[in-house]
N, C-alpha and C. Protein backbone atom coordinates (compact mmCIF):
# COMPACT_ATOMS: atom_id res chain seq x y z
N UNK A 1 119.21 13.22 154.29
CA UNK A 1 118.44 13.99 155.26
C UNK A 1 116.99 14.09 154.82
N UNK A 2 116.10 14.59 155.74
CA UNK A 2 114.42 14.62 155.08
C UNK A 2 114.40 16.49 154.65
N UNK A 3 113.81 16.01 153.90
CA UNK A 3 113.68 17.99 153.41
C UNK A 3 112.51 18.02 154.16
N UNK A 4 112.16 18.91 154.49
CA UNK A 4 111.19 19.84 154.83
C UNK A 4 110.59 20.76 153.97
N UNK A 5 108.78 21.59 154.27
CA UNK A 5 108.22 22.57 153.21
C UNK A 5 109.19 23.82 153.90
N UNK A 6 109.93 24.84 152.74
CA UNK A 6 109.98 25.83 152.78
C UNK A 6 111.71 25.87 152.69
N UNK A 7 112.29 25.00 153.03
CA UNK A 7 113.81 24.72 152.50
C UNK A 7 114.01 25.24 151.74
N UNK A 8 115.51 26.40 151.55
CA UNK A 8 115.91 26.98 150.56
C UNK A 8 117.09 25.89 149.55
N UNK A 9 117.24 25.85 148.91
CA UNK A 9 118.47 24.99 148.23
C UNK A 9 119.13 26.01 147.98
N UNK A 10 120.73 25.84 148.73
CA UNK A 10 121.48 27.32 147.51
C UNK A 10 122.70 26.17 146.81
N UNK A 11 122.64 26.91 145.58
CA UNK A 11 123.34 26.08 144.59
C UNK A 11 124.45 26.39 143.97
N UNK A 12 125.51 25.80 144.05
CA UNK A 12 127.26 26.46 144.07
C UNK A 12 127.63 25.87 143.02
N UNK A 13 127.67 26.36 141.66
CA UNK A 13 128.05 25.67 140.02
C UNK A 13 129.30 25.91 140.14
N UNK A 14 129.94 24.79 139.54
CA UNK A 14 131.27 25.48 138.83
C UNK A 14 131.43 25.80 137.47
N UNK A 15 130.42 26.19 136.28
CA UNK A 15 130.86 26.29 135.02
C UNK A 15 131.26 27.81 135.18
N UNK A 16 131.27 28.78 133.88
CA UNK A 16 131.89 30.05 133.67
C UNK A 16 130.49 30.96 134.56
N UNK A 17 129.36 30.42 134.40
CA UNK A 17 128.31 31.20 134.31
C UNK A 17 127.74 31.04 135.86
N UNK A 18 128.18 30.39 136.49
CA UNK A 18 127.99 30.42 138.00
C UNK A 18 128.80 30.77 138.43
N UNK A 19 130.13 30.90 138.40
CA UNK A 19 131.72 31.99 138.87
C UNK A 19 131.35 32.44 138.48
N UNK A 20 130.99 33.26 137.17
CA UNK A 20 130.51 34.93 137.16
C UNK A 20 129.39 35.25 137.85
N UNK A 21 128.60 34.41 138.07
CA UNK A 21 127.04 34.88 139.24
C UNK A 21 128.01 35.38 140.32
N UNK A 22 128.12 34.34 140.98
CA UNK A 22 128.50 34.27 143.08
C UNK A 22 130.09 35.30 143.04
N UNK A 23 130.65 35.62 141.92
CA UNK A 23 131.94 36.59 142.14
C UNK A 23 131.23 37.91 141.97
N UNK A 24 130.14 38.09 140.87
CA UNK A 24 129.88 39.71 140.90
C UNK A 24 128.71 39.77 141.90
N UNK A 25 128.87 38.71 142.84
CA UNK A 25 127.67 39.12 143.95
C UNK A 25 127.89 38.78 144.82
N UNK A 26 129.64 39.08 145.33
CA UNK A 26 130.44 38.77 146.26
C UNK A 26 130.13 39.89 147.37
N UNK A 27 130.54 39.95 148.28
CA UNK A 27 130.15 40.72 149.56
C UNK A 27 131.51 40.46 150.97
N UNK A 28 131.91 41.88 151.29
CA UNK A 28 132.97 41.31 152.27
C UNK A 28 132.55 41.58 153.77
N UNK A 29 131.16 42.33 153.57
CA UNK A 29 130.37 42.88 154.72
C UNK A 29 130.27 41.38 155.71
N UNK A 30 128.96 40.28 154.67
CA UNK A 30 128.39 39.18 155.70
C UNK A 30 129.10 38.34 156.24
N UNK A 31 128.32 37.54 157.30
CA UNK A 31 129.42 36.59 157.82
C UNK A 31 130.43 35.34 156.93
N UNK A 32 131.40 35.43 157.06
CA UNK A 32 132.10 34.44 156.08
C UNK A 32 131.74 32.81 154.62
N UNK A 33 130.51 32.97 155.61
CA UNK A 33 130.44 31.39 154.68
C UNK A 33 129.34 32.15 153.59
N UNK A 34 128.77 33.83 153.51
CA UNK A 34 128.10 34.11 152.63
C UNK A 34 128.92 35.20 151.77
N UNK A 35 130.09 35.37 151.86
CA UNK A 35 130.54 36.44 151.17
C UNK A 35 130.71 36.24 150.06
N UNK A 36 130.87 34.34 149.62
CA UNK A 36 131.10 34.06 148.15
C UNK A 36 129.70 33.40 148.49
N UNK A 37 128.45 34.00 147.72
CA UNK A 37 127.14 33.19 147.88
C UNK A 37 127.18 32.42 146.62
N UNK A 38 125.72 31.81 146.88
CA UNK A 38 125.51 30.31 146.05
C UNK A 38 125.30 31.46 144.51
N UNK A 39 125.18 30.42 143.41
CA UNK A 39 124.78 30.81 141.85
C UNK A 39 123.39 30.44 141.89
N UNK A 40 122.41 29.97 142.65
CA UNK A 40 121.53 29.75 142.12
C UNK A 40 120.37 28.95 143.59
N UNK A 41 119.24 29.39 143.45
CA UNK A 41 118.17 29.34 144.67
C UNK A 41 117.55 28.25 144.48
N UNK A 42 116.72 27.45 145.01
CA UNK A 42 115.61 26.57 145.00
C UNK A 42 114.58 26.51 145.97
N UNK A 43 113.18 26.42 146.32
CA UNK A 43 112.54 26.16 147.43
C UNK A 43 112.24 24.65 147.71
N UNK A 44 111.53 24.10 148.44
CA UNK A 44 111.11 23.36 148.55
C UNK A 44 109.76 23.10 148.89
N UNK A 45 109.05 22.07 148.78
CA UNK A 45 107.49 22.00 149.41
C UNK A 45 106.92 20.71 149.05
N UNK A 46 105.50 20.24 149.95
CA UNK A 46 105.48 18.89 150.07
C UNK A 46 104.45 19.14 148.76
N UNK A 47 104.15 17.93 147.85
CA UNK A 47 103.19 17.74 147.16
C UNK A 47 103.32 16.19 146.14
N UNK A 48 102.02 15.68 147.02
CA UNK A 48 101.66 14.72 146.20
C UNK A 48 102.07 13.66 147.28
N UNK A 49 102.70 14.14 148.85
CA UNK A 49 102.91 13.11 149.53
C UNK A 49 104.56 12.69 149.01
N UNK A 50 105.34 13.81 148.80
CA UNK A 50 106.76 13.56 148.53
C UNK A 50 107.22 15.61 148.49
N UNK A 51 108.29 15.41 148.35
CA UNK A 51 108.85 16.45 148.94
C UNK A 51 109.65 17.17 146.93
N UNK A 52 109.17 18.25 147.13
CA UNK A 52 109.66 18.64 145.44
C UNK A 52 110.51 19.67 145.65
N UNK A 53 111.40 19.92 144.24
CA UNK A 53 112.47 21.07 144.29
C UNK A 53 111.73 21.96 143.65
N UNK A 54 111.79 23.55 143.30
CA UNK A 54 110.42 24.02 142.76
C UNK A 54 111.51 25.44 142.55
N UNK A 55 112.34 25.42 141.32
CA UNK A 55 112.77 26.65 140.78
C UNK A 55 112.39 27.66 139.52
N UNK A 56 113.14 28.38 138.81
CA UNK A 56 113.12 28.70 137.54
C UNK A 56 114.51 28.89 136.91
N UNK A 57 115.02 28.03 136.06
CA UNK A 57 116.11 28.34 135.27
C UNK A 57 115.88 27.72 133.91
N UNK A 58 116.86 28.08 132.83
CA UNK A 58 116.93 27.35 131.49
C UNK A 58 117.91 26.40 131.60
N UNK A 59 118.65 25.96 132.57
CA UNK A 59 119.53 24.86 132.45
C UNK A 59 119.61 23.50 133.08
N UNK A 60 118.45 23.04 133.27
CA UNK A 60 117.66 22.27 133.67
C UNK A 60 117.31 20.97 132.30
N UNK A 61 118.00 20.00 131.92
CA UNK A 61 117.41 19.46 131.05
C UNK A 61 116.67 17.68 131.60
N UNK A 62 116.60 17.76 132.74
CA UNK A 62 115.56 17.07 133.34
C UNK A 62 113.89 17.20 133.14
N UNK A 63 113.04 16.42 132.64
CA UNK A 63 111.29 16.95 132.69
C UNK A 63 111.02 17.63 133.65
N UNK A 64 110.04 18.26 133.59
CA UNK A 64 109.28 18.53 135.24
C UNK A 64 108.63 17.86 135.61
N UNK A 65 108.46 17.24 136.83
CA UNK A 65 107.32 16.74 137.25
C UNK A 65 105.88 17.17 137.40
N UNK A 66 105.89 18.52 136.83
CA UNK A 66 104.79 18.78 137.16
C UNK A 66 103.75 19.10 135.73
N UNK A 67 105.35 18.96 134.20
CA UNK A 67 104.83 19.32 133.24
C UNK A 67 104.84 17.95 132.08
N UNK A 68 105.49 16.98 132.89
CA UNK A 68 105.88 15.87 132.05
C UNK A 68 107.12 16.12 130.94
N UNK A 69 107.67 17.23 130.92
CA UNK A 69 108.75 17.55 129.80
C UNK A 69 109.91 18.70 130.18
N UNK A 70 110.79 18.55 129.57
CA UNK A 70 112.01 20.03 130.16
C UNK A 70 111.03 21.02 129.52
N UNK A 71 111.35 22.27 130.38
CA UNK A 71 110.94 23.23 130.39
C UNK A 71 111.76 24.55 130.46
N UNK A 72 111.91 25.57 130.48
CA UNK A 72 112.62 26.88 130.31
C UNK A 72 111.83 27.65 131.28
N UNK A 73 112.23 28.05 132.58
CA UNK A 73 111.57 29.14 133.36
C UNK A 73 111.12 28.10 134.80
N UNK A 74 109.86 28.29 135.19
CA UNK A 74 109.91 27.88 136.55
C UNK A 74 109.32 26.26 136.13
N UNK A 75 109.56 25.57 136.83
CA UNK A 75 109.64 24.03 136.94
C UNK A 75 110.02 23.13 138.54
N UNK A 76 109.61 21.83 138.06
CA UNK A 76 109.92 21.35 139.24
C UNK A 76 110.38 19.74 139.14
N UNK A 77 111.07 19.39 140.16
CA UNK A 77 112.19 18.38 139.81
C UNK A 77 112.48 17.65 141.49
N UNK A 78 112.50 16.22 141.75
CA UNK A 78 113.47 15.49 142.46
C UNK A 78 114.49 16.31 143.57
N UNK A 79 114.56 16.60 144.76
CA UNK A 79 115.76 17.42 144.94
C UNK A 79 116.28 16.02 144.92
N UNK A 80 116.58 15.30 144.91
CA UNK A 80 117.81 14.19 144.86
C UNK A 80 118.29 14.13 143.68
N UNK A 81 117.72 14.47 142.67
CA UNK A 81 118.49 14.54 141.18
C UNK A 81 118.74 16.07 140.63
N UNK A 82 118.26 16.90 141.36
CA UNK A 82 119.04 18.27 141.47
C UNK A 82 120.22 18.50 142.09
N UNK A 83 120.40 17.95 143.28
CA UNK A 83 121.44 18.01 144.33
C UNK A 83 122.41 17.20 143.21
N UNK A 84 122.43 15.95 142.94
CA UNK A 84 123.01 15.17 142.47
C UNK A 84 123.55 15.68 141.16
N UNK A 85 122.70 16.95 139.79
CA UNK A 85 123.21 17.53 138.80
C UNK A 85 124.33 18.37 139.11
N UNK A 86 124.85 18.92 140.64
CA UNK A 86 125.70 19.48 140.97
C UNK A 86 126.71 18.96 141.45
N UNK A 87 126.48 17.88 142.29
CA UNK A 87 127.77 17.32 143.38
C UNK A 87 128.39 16.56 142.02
N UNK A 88 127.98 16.01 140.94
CA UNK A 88 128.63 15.46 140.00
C UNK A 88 129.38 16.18 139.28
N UNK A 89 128.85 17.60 138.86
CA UNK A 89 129.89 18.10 138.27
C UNK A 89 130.80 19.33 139.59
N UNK A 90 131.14 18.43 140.34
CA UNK A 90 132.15 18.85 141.65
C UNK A 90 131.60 20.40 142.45
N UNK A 91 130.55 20.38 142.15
CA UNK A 91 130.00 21.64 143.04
C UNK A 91 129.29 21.51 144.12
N UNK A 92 128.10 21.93 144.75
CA UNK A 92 128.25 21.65 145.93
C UNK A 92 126.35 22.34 146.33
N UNK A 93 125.10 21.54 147.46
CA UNK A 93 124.27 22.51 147.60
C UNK A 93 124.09 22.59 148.85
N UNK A 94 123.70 23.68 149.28
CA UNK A 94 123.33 23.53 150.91
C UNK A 94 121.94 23.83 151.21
N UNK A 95 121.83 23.34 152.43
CA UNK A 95 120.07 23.47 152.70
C UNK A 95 119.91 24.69 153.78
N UNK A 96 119.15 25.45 153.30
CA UNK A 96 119.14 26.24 154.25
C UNK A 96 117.37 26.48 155.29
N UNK A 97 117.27 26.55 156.10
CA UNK A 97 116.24 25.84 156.89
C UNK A 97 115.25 27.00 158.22
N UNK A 98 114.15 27.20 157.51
CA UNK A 98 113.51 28.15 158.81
C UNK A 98 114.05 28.04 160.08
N UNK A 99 114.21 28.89 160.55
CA UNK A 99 114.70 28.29 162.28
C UNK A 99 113.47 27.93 162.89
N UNK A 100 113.84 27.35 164.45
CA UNK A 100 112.86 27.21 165.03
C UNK A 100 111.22 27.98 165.16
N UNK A 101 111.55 29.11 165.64
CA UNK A 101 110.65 30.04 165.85
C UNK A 101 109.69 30.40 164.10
N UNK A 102 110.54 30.50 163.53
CA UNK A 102 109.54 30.64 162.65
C UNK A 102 109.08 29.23 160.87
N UNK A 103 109.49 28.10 162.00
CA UNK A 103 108.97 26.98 161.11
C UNK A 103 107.16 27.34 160.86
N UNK A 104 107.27 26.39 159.45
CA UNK A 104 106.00 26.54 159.30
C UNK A 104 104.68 25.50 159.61
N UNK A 105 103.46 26.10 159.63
CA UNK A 105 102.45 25.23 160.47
C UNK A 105 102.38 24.50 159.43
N UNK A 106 101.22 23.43 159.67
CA UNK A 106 100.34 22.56 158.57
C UNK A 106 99.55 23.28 157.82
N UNK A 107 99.16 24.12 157.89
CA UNK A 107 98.49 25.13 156.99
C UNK A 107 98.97 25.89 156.40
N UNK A 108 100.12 26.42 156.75
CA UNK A 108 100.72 27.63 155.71
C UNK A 108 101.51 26.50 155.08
N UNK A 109 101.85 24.81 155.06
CA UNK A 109 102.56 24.12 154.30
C UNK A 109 101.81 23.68 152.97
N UNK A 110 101.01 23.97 153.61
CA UNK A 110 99.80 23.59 152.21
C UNK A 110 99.53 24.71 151.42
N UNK A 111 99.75 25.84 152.48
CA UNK A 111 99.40 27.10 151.18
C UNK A 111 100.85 27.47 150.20
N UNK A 112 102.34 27.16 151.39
CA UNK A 112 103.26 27.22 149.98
C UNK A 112 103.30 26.47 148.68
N UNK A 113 102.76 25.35 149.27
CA UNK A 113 102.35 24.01 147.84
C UNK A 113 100.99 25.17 146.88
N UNK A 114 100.38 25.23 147.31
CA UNK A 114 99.09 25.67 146.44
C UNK A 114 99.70 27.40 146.03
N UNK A 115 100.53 27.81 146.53
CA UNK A 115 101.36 29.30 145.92
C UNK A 115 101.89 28.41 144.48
N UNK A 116 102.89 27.94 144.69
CA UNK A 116 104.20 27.15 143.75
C UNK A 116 103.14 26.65 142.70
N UNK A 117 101.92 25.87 142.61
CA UNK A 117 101.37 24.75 141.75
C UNK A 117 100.87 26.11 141.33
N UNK A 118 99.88 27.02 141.37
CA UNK A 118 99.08 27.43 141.08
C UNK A 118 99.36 28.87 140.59
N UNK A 119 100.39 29.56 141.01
CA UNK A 119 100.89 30.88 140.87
C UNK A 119 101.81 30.75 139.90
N UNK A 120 102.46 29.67 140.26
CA UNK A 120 103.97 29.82 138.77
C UNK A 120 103.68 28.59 138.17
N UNK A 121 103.89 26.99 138.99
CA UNK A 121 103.84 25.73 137.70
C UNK A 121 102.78 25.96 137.08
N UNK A 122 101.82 26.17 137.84
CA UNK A 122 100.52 26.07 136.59
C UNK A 122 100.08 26.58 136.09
N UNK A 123 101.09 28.03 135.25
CA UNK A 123 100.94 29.11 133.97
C UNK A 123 102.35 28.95 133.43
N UNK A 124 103.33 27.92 133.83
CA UNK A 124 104.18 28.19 133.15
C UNK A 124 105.03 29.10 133.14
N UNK A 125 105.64 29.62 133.88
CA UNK A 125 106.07 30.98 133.76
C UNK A 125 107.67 30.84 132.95
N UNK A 126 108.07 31.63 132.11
CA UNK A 126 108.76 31.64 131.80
C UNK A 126 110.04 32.58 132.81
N UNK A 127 111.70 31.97 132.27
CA UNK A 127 112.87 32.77 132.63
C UNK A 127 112.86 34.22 132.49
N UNK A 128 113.19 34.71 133.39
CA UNK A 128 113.44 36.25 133.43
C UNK A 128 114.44 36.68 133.52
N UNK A 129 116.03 36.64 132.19
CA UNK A 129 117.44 36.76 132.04
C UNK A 129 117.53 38.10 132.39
N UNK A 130 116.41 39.21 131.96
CA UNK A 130 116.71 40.44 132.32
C UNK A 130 116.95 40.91 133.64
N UNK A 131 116.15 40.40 134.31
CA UNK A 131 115.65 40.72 135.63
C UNK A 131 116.86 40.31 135.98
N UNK A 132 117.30 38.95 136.39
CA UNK A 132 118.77 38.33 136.83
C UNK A 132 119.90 39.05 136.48
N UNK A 133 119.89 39.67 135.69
CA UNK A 133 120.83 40.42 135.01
C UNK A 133 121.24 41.47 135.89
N UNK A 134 120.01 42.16 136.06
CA UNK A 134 119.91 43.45 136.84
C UNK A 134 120.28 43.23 138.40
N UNK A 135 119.49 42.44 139.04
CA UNK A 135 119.81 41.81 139.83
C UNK A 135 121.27 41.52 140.78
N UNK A 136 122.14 41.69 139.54
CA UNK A 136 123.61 41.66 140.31
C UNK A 136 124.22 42.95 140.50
N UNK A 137 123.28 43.94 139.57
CA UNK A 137 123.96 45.33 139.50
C UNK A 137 123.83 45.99 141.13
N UNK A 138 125.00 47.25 141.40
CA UNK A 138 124.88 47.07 142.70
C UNK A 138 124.16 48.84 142.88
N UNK A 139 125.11 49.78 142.05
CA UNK A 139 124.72 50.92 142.17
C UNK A 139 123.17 51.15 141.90
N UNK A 140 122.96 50.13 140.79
CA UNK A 140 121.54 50.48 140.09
C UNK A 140 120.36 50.13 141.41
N UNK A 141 121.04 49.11 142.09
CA UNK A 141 119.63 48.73 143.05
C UNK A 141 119.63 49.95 144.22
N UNK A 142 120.16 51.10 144.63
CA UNK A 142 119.97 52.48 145.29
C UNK A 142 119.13 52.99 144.73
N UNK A 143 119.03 52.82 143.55
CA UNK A 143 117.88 53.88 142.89
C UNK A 143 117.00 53.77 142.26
N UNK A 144 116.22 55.03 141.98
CA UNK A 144 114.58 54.72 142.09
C UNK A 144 114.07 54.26 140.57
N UNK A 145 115.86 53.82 139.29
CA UNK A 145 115.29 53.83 138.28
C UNK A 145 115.32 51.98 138.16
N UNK A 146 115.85 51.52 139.45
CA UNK A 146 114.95 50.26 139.02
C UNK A 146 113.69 49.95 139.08
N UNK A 147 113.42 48.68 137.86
CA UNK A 147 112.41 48.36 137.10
C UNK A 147 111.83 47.53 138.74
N UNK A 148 110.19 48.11 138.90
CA UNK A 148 109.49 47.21 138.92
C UNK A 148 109.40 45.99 139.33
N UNK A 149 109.09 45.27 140.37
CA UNK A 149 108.18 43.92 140.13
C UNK A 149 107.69 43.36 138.58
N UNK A 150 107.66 42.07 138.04
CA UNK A 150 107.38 41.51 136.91
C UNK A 150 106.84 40.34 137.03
N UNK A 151 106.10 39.33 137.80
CA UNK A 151 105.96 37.80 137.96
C UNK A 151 105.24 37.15 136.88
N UNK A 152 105.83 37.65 135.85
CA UNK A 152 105.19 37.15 134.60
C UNK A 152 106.05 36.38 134.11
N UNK A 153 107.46 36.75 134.40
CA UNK A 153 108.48 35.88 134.13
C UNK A 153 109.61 36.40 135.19
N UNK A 154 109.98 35.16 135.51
CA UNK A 154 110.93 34.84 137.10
C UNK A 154 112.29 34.05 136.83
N UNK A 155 113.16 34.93 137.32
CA UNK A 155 114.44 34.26 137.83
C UNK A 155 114.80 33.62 139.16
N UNK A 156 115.12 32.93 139.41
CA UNK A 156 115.29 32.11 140.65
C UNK A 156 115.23 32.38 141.70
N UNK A 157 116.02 33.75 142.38
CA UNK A 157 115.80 34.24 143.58
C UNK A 157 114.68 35.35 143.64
N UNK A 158 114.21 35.99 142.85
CA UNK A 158 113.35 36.96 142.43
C UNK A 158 111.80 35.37 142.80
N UNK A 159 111.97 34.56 142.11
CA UNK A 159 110.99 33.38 142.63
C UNK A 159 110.74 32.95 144.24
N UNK A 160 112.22 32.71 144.98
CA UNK A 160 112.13 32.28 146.13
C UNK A 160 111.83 33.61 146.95
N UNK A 161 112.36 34.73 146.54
CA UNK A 161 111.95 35.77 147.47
C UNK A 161 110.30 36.49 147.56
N UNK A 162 109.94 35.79 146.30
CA UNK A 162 108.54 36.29 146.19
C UNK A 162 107.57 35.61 147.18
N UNK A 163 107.69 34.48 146.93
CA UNK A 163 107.34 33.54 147.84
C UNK A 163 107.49 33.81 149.35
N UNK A 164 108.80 33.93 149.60
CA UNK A 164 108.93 33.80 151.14
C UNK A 164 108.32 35.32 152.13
N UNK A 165 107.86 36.07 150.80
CA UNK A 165 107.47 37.51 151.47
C UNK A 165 106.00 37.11 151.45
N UNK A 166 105.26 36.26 150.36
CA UNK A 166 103.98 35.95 150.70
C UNK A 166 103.89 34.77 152.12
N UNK A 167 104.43 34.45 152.62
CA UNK A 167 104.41 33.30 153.44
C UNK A 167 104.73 34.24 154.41
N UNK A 168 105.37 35.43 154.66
CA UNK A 168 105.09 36.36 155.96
C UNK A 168 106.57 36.19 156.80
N UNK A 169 107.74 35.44 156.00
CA UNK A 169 108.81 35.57 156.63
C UNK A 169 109.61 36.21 156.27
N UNK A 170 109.53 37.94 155.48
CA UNK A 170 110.10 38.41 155.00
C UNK A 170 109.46 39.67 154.41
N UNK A 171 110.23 40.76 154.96
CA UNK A 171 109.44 41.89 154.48
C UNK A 171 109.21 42.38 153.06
N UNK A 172 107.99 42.52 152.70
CA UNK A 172 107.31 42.75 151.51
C UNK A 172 108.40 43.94 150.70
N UNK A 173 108.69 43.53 149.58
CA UNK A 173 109.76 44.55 148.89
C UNK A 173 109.84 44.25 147.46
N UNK A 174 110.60 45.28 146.91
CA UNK A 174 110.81 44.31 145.18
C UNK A 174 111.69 43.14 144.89
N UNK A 175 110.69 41.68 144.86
CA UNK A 175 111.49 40.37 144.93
C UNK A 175 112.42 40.53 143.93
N UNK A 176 112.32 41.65 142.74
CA UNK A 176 113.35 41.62 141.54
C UNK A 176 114.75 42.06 142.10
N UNK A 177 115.12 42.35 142.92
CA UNK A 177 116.22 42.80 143.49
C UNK A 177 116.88 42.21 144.05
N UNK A 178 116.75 40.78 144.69
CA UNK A 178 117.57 39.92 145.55
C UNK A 178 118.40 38.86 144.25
N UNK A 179 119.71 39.06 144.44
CA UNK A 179 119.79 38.15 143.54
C UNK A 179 120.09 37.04 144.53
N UNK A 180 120.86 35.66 144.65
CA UNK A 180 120.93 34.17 145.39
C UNK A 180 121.42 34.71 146.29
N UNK A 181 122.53 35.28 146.39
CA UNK A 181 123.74 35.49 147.31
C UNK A 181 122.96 37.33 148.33
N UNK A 182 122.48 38.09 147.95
CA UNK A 182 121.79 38.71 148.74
C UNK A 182 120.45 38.16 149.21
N UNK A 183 120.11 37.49 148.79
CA UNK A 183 118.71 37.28 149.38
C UNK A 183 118.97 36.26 150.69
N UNK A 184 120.35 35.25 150.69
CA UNK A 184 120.24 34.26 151.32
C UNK A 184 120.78 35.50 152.59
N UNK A 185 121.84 36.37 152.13
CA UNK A 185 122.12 36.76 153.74
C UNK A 185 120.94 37.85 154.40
N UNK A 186 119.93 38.33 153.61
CA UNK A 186 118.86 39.11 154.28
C UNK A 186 118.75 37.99 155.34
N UNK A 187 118.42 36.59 154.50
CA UNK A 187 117.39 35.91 155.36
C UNK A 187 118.49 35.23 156.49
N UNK A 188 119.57 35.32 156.85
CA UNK A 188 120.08 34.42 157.88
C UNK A 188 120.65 35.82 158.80
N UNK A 189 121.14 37.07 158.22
CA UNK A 189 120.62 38.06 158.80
C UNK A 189 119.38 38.73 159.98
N UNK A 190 118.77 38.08 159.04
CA UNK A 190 117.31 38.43 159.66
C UNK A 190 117.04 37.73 160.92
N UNK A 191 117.82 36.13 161.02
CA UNK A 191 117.41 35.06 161.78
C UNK A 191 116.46 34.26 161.56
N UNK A 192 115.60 34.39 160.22
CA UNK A 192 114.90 33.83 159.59
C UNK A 192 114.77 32.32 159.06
N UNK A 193 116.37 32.41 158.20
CA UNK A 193 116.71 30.88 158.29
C UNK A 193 118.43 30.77 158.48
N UNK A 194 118.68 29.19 158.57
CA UNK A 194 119.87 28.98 159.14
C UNK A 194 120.40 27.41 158.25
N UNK A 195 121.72 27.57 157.85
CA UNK A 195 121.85 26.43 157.04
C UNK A 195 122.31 24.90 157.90
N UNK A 196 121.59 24.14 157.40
CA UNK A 196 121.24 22.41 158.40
C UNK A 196 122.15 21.62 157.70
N UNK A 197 122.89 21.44 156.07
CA UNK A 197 123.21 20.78 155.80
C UNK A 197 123.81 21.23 154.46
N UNK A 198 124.86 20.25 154.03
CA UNK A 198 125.64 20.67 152.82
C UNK A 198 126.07 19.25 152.13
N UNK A 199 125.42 19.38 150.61
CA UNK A 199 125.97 18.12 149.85
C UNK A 199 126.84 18.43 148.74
N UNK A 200 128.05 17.41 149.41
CA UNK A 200 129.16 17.60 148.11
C UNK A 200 129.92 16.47 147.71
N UNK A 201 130.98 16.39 146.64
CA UNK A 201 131.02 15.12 145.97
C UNK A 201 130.71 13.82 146.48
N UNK A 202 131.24 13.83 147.87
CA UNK A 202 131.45 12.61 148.27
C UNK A 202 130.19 11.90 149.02
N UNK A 203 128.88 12.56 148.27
CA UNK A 203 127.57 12.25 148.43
C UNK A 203 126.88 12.16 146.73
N UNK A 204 127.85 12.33 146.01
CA UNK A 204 127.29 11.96 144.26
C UNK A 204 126.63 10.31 144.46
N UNK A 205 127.37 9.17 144.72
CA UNK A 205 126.87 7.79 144.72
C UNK A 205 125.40 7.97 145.32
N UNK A 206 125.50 8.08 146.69
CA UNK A 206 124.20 8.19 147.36
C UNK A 206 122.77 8.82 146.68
N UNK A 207 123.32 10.22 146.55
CA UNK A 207 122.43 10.75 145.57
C UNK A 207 121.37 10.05 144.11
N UNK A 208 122.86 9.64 143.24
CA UNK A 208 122.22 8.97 141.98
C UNK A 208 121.90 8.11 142.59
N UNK A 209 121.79 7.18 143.80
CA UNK A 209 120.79 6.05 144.14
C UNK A 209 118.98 6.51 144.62
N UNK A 210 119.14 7.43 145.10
CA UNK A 210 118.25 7.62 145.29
C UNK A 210 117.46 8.48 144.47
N UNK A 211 117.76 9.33 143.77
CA UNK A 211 117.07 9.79 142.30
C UNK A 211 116.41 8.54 141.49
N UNK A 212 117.22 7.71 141.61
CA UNK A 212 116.63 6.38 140.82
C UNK A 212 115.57 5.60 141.40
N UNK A 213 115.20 5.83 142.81
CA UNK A 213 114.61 5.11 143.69
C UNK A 213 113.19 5.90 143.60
N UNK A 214 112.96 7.30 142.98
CA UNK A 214 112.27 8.90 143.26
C UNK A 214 110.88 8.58 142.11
């Protein structure tokens, strides 16, 4: 499929540490296909005249493209060899996609590229385990003793939600609070975005061809 700027990636692991994400941030409220949400977020955006994956995690041992080397915290990578680090080890990502009404212009596509390069790749930002941590807690996010905003160092959905509240499709709040699996149903909730597509094993071949082609 062609990605588009502003594409969410949600990302469905199977090791211990993604079943413990998407189970303690299970939900029986949303509509069915979000009650077991993804382990892990990605955005997307055009730059350089190709289309980039643009997260923050430590388990990433691919370079960045944007740093020439693996990195720890926010980075950026191929979605064809991201998609492909998952459907291989039998998991699964889906794309999730502005709706109509609120796709984005040629100008705000250029300003999510110049947010991503300039706000996070190009200081480096390091992982934020704490924040993620917190993040899944449920009682703690009612009250007023959660921590703060931090964009000094970013966890994945705390990244994509920061973003998508500066881009104006999402009401301004503490991005530290969404972890993958709440943030994706605010936003399909909202009507904001809507998922276009889903890659799983039996798209691994395809994939590693075209990572190689990238």
């Amino acid at each position: 499929m062609e990605f588009q700027p502003g594409d969410i990636a949600a990302c469905y692991g199977t090791d211990w540490t993604s079943r413990l994400i998407r189970w303690g941030t299970c939900s029986i409220f949303p509509p069915a296909p979000l009650r077991l949400g993804p382990s892990h977020v990605a955005l997307l955006c055009r730059w350089r005249e190709r289309m980039i994956w643009v997260e923050s995690t430590t388990l990433c041992q691919h370079p960045c493209l944007f740093h020439q080397r693996p990195v720890s915290g926010v980075q950026a990578h191929a979605p064809e060899e991201r998609i492909g680090d998952y459907v291989r080890q039998h998991g699964w990502v889906e794309i999730y996609r502005l709706t109509q009404f609120h796709r984005l212009c040629p100008q705000e596509s250029r300003l999510l590229t110049k947010l991503l390069l300039d706000e996070f790749l190009g200081v480096e930002l390091r992982y934020d385990l704490r924040g993620a941590m917190l993040s899944g807690t449920r009682l703690l996010q009612l009250t007023r003793c959660f921590p703060g905003a931090d964009l000094e160092e970013l966890f994945c959905s705390e990244l994509v939600a920061a973003v998508v509240m500066r881009m104006q499709r999402m009401n301004h709040s503490n991005p530290s609070r969404y972890n993958p699996a709440r943030l994706l149903r605010e936003l399909v909730h909202l009507g904001k975005y809507q998922k276009v597509a889903v890659f799983s094993g039996a798209d691994a071949v395809k994939l590693s061809q075209e990572a190689a082609h990238v």
